[in-house]
Protein backbone atom coordinates (compact mmCIF):
# COMPACT_ATOMS: atom_id res chain seq x y z
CA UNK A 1 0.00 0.00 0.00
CA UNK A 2 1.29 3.16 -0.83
CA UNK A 3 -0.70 6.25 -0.49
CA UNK A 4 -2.32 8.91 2.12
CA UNK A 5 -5.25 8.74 4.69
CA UNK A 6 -6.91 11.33 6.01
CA UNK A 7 -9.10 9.78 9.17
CA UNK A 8 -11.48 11.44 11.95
CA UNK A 9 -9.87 10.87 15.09
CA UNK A 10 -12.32 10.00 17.65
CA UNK A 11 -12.21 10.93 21.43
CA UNK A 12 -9.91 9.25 23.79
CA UNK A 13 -7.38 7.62 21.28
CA UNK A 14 -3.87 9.21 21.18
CA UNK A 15 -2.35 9.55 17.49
CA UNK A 16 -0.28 6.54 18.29
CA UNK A 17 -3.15 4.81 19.03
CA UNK A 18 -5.03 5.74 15.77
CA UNK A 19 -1.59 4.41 14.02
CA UNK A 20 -1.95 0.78 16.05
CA UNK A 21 -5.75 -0.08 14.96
CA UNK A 22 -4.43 0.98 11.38
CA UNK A 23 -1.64 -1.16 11.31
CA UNK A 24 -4.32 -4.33 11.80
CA UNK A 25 -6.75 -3.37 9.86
CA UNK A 26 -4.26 -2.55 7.12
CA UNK A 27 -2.14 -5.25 7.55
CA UNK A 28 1.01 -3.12 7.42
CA UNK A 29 3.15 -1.53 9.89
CA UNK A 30 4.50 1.72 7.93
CA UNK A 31 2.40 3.89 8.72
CA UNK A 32 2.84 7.07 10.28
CA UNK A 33 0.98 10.28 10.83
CA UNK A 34 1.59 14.17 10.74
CA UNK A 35 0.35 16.88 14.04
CA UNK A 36 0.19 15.11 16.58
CA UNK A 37 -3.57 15.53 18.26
CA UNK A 38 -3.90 14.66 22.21
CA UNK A 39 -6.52 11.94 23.37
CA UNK A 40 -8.79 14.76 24.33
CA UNK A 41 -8.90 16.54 20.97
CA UNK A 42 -10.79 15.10 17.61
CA UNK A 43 -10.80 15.29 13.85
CA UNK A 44 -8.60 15.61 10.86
CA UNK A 45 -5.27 13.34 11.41
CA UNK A 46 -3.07 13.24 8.18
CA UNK A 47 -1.87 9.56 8.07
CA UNK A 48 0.56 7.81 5.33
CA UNK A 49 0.53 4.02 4.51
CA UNK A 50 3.70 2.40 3.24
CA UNK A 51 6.90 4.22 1.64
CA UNK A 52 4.40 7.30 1.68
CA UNK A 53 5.57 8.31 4.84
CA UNK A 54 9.10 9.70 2.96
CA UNK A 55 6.28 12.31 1.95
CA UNK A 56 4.67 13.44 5.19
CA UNK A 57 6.81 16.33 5.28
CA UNK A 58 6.44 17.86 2.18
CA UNK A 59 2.19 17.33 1.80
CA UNK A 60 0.87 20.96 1.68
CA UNK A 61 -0.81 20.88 5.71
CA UNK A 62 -0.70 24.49 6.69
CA UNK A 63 -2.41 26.50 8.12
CA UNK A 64 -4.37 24.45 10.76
CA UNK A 65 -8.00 25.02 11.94
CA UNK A 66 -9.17 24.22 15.06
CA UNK A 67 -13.30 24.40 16.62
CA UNK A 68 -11.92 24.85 20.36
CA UNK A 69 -14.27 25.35 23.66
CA UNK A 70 -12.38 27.36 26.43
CA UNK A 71 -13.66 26.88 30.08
CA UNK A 72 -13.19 29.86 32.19
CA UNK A 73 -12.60 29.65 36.10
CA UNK A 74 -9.96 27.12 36.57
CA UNK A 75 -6.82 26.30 35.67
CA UNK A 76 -5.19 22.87 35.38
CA UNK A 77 -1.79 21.11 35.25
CA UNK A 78 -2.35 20.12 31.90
CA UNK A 79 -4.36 23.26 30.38
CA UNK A 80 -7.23 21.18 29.47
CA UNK A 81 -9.99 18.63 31.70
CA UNK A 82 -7.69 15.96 31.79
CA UNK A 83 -5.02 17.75 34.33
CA UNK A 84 -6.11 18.26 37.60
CA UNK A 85 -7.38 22.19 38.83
CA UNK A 86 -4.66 24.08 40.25
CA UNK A 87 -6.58 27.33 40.53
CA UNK A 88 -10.28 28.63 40.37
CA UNK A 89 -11.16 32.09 40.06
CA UNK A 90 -14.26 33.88 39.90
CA UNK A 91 -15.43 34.54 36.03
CA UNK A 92 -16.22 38.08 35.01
CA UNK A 93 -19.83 38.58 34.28
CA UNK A 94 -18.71 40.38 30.88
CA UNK A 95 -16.50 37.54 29.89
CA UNK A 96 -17.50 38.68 25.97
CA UNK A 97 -15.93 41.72 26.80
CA UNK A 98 -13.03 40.43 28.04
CA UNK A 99 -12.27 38.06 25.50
CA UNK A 100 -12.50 40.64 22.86
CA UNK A 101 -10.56 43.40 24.63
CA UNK A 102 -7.57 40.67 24.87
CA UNK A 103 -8.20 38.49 21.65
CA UNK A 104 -6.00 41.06 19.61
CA UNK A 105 -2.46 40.26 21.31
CA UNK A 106 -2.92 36.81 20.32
CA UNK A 107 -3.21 37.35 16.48
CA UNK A 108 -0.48 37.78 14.04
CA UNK A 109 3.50 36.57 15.22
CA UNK A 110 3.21 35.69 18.88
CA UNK A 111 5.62 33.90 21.21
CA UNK A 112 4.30 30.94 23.15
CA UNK A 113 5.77 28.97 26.23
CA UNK A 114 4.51 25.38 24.84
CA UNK A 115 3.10 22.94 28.19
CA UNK A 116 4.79 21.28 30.24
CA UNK A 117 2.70 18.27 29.62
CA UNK A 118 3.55 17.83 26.48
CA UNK A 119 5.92 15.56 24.40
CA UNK A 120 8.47 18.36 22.95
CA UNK A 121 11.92 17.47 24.18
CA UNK A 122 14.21 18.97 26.36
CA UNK A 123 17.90 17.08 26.58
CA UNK A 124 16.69 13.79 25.73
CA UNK A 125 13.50 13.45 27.66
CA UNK A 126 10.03 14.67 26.78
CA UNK A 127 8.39 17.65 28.97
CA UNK A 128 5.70 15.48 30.29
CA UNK A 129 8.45 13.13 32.28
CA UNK A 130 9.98 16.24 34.05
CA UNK A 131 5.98 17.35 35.23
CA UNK A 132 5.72 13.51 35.95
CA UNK A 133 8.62 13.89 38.74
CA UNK A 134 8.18 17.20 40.01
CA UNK A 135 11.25 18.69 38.07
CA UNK A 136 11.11 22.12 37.13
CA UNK A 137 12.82 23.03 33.67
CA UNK A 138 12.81 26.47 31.67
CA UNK A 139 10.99 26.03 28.80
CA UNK A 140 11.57 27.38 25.61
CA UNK A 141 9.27 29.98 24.11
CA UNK A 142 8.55 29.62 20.58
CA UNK A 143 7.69 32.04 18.05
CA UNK A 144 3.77 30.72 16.31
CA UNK A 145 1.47 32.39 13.32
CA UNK A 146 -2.18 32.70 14.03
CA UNK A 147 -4.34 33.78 11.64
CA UNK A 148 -7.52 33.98 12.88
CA UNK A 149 -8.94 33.83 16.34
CA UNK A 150 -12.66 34.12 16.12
CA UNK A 151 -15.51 33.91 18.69
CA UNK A 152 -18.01 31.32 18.14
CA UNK A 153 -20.43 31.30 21.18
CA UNK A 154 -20.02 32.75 24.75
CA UNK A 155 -22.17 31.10 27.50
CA UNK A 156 -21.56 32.53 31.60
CA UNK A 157 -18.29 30.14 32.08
CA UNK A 158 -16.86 28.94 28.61
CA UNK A 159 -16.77 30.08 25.09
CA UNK A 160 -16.07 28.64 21.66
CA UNK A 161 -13.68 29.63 19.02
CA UNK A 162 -12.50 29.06 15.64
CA UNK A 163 -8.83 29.42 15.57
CA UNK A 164 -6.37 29.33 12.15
CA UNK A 165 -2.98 28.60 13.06
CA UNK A 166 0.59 27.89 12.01
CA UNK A 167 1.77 24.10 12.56
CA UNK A 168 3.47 23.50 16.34
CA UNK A 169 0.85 25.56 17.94
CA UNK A 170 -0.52 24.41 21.15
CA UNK A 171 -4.14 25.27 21.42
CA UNK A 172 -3.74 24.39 24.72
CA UNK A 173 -1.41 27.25 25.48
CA UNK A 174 -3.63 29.65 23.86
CA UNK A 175 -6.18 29.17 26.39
CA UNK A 176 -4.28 29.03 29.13
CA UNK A 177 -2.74 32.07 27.98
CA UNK A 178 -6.60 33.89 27.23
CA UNK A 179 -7.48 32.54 30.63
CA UNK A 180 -4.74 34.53 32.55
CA UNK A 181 -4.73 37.49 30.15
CA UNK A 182 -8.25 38.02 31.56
CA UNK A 183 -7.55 37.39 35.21
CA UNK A 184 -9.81 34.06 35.89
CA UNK A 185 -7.68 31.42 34.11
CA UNK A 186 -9.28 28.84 31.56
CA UNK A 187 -8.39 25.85 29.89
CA UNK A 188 -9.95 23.79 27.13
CA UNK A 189 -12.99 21.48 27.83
CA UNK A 190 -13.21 20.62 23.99
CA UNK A 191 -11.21 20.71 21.02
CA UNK A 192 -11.50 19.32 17.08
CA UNK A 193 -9.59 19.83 14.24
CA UNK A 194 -11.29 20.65 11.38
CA UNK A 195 -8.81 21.89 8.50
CA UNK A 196 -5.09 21.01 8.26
CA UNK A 197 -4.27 22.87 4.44
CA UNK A 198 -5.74 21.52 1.76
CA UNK A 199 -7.28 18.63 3.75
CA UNK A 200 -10.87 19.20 5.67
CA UNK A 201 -12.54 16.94 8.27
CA UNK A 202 -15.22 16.74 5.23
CA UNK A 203 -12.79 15.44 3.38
CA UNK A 204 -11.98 11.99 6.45
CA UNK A 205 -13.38 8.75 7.24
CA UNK A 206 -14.09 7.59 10.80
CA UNK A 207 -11.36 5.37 11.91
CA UNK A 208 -13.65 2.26 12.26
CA UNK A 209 -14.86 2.66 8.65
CA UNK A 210 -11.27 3.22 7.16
CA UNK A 211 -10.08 0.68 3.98
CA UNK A 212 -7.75 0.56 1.69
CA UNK A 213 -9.98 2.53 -0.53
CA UNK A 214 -9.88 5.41 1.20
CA UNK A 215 -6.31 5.84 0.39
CA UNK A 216 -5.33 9.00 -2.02
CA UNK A 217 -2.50 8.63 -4.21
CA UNK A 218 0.23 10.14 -3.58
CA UNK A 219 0.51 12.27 -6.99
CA UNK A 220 -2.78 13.74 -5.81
CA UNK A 221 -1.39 14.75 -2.64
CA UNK A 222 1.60 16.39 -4.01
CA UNK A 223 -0.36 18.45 -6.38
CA UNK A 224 0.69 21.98 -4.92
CA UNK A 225 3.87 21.08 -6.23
CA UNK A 226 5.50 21.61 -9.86
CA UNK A 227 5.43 17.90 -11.48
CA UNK A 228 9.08 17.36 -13.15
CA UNK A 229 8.76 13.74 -15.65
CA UNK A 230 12.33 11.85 -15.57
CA UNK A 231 13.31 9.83 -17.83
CA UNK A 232 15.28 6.51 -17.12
CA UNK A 233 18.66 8.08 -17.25
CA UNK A 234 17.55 10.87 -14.76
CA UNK A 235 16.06 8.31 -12.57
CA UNK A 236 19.08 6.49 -12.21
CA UNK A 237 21.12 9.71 -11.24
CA UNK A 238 18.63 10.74 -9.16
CA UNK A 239 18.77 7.40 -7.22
CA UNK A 240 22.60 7.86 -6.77
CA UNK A 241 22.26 11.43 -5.47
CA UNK A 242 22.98 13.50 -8.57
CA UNK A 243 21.69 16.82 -9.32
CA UNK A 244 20.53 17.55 -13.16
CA UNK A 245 19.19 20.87 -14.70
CA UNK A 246 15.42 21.23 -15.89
CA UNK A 247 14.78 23.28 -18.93
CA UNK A 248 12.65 25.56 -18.25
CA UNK A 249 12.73 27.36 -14.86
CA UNK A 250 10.64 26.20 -11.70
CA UNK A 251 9.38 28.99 -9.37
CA UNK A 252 9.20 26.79 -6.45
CA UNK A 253 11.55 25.86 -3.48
CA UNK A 254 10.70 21.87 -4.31
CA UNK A 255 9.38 19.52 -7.18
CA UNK A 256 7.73 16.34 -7.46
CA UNK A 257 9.88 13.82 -9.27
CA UNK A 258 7.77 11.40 -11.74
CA UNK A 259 8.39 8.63 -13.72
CA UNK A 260 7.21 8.88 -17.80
CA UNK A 261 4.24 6.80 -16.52
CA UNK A 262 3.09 9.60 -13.83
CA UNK A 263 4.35 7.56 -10.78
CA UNK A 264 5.93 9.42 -7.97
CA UNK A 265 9.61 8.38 -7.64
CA UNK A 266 10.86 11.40 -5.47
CA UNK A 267 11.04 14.89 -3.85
CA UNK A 268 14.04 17.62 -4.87
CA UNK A 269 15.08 21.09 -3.86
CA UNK A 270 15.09 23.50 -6.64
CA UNK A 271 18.10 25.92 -7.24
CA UNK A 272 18.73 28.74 -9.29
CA UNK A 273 15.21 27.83 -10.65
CA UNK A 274 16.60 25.05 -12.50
CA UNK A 275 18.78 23.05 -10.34
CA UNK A 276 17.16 19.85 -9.05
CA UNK A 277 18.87 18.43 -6.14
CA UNK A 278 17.52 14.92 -5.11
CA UNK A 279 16.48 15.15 -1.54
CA UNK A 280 13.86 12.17 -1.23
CA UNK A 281 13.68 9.53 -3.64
CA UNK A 282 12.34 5.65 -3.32
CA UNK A 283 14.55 2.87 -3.59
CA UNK A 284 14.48 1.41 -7.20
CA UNK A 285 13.04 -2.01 -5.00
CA UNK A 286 10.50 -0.48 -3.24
CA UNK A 287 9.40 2.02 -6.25
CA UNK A 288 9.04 -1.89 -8.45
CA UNK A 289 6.61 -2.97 -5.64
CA UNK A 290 4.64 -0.42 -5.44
CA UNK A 291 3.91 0.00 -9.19
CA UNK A 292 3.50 -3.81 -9.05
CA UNK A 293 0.49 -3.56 -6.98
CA UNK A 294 -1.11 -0.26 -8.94
């Protein structure tokens, strides 16, 4: 199998988790996904099945979108309902207000101090095991893009938003953030993704109905990229690392590499606008048994 899934996490799985099931009901173990959503959080989880997974980087998956409920009042350890409270606070009765006078300095280039329950690493060992033995670590801040930060619904204690964001953003920081921005703290109570670039939850399967069906080729999912046909002599120096000069110029950073019969073979960086540099391509072996099987 060789291709891309795009699947509708449901609640309580970790990403990991969605990647197990797959791996039996595919029958394969190379599989791997892209964004990482927590057990608490639903929706649109990018997968790839088989040498596909060379790809994951370049598939075009920014900006993400996100349908988030913030509950305002208490804070946790984790910054959403699965940490336990550290704080409550009283809730200002114009919590609309609020959110609107503050939304603004979350918008644009922020920085953001990622949680500390969370899996980013910190020499060697993920942030969660340092919360998980009462270690205390400086954390780095990190620069995100949102786009969009819009209010949804406000009810007396929580409110929902639609929020467009740059990949490595942690939704869960935003609210935390929101919550002490307006005094009474907050954290989320609900989160899906909806959109991750040119991929919408419209677009997935629920993981229980998923088949090898559902899989979209590869080609199709590189399609924001130029297409550059080789023929058998480029092949074979892309396969041994050589770069070669296109023809005409290509005003983009990368290209998709194809075979004469439309099959993708590999990934390059473009130079000078004509300069392909080989940067991904699939063995010769593997590339035979995946055609094989189309």
């Amino acid at each position: 199998m060789f291709g891309i899934l795009l699947v509708d996490k449901p609640l309580g799985i970790s990403s990991h988790g969605v990647i197990s099931r797959l791996r039996k009901t595919l029958g394969t173990r190379r599989i791997g996904h892209a964004g990482t959503l927590d057990p608490l959080a639903t929706g649109l989880l990018v997968v790839a099945v088989g040498p596909a997974t060379r790809f994951l980087q370049y598939l075009d998956l920014e900006p993400k979108t996100y349908v988030v409920t913030y509950k305002f009042g208490e804070s946790t350890t984790t910054y959403d309902a699965e940490g336990e409270i550290t704080e409550t606070k009283p809730v200002p009765a114009n919590l609309l207000e609020e959110i609107q006078l503050h939304l603004p300095q979350f918008l644009g280039r922020i920085a953001q101090v990622p949680p500390i329950y969370s899996a980013i690493k910190h020499q060697g060992k993920k942030l969660y095991e340092y919360a998980r033995s009462g270690q205390e670590i400086a954390i780095k801040t990190r620069h995100i893009f949102i786009h969009s930060y819009e209010v949804n619904s406000v009810s007396a204690t929580e409110a929902t938003f639609t929020i467009v964001c740059s990949g490595g953003t942690y939704i869960r920081s935003l609210a935390h953030d929101l919550g002490q921005a307006i005094g009474c703290g907050a954290h989320i109570s609900e989160l899906r993704r909806t959109g991750a670039g040119a991929y919408q939850i419209t677009d997935s399967y629920p993981l229980d109905q998923i088949t090898p069906t559902n899989l979209i080729p590869v080609k199709s999912a590189l399609k924001h990229l130029p297409f550059v046909v080789l023929n058998p002599d480029q092949i074979l120096h892309i396969r041994h690392g050589r770069s070669f000069n296109h023809p005409n110029p290509i005003e983009h950073p990368k290209a998709a590499l194809l075979t004469e019969d439309g099959n993708v073979v590999g990934i390059a960086n473009v130079s000078n606008a004509i300069t392909l540099q080989p940067e991904c391509v699939i063995p010769a072996e593997v590339f035979d048994q995946i055609t094989a099987n189309l």
